[in-house]
Protein backbone atom coordinates (compact mmCIF):
# COMPACT_ATOMS: atom_id res chain seq x y z
CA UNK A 1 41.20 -186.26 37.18
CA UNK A 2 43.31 -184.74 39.81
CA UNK A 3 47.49 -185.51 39.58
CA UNK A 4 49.89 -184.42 42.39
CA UNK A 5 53.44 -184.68 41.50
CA UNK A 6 56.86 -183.94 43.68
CA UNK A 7 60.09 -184.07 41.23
CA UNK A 8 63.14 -183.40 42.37
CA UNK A 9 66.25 -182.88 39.44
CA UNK A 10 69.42 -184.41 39.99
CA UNK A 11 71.69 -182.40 38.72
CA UNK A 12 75.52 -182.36 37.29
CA UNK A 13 78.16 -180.94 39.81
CA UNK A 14 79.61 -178.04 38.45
CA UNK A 15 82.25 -177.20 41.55
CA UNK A 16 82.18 -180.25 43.60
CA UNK A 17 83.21 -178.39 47.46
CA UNK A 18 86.64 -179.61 49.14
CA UNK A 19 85.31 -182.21 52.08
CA UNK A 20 82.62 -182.33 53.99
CA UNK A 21 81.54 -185.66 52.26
CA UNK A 22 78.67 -183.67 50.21
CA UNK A 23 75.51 -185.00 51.22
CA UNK A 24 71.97 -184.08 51.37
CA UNK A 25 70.55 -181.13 49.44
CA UNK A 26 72.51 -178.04 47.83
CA UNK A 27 71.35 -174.83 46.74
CA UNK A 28 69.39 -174.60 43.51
CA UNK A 29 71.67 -173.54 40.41
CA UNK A 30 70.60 -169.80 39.68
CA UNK A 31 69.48 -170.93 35.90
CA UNK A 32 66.81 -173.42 37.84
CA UNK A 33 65.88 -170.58 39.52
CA UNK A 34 65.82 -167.96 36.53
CA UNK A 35 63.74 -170.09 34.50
CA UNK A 36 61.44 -172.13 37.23
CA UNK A 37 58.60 -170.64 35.28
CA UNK A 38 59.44 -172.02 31.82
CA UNK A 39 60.56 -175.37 33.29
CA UNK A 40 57.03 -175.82 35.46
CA UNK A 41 54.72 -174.83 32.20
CA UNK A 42 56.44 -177.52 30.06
CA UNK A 43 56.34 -180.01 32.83
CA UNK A 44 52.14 -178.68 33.12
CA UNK A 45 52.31 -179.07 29.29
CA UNK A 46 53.82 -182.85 29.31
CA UNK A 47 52.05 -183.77 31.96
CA UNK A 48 48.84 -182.61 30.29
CA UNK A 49 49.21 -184.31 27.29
CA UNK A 50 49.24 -187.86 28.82
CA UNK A 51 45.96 -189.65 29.84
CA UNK A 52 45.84 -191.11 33.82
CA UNK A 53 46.18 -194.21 32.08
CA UNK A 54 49.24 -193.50 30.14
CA UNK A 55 50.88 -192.51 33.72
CA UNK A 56 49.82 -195.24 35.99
CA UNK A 57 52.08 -197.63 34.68
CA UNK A 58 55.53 -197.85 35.46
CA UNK A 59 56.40 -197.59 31.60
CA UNK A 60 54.40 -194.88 31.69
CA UNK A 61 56.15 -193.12 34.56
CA UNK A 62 59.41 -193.74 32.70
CA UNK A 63 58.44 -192.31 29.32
CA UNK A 64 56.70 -189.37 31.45
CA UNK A 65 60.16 -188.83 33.32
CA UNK A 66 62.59 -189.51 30.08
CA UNK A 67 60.29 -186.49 28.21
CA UNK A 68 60.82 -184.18 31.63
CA UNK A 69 64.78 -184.42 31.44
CA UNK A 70 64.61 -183.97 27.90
CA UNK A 71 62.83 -181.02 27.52
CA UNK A 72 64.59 -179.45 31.10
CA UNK A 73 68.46 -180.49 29.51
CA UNK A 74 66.93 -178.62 26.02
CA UNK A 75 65.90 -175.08 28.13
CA UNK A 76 68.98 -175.55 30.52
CA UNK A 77 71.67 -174.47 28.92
CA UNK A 78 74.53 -173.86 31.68
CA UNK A 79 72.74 -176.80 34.02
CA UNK A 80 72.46 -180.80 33.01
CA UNK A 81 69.56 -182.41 34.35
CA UNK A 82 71.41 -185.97 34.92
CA UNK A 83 68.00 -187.61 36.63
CA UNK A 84 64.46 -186.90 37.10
CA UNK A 85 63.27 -188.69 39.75
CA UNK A 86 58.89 -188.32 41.47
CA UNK A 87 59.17 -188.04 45.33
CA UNK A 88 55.32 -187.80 45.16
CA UNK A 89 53.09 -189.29 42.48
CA UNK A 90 49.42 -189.26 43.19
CA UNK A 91 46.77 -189.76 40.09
CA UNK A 92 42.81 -189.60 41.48
């Protein structure tokens, strides 16, 4: 089986910036970037751990995406992972 997954992290606002409206997409926070590599071996690790058909439901997809934020928030210490949301979710 082959799985191709986009997730994007929505994240707490530390420093909100004065106007502007704040749309569209910031900068990383530097402890995303720090510890990219620990964050994308435990998403490899939960994502290996679950059969296609565990993840081709939408329960599934929930469960997969409610394990992701908890084990990001749990390595994150100075960044909360609010939302985990897949941009890109192909299973073949």
């Amino acid at each position: 089986r082959y799985l191709k997954i986009q997730i994007d992290f929505e994240i707490e606002a530390k420093n909100k910036p004065s106007g502007g409206g704040g749309h569209g997409k910031t900068a990383l926070p530097e402890e995303i970037k720090e510890k990219e590599s620990i964050l994308r071996n435990y998403i490899i690790n939960i994502l290996s751990n679950n059969s296609a058909s565990d993840i081709r439901t939408i329960e599934g997809k929930n469960d997969l995406r409610k394990a992701i934020l908890i084990k990001s928030n749990f390595i994150l210490k100075r960044t909360k992972v609010l939302n985990v949301y897949f941009n890109d979710f192909i299973i073949q």
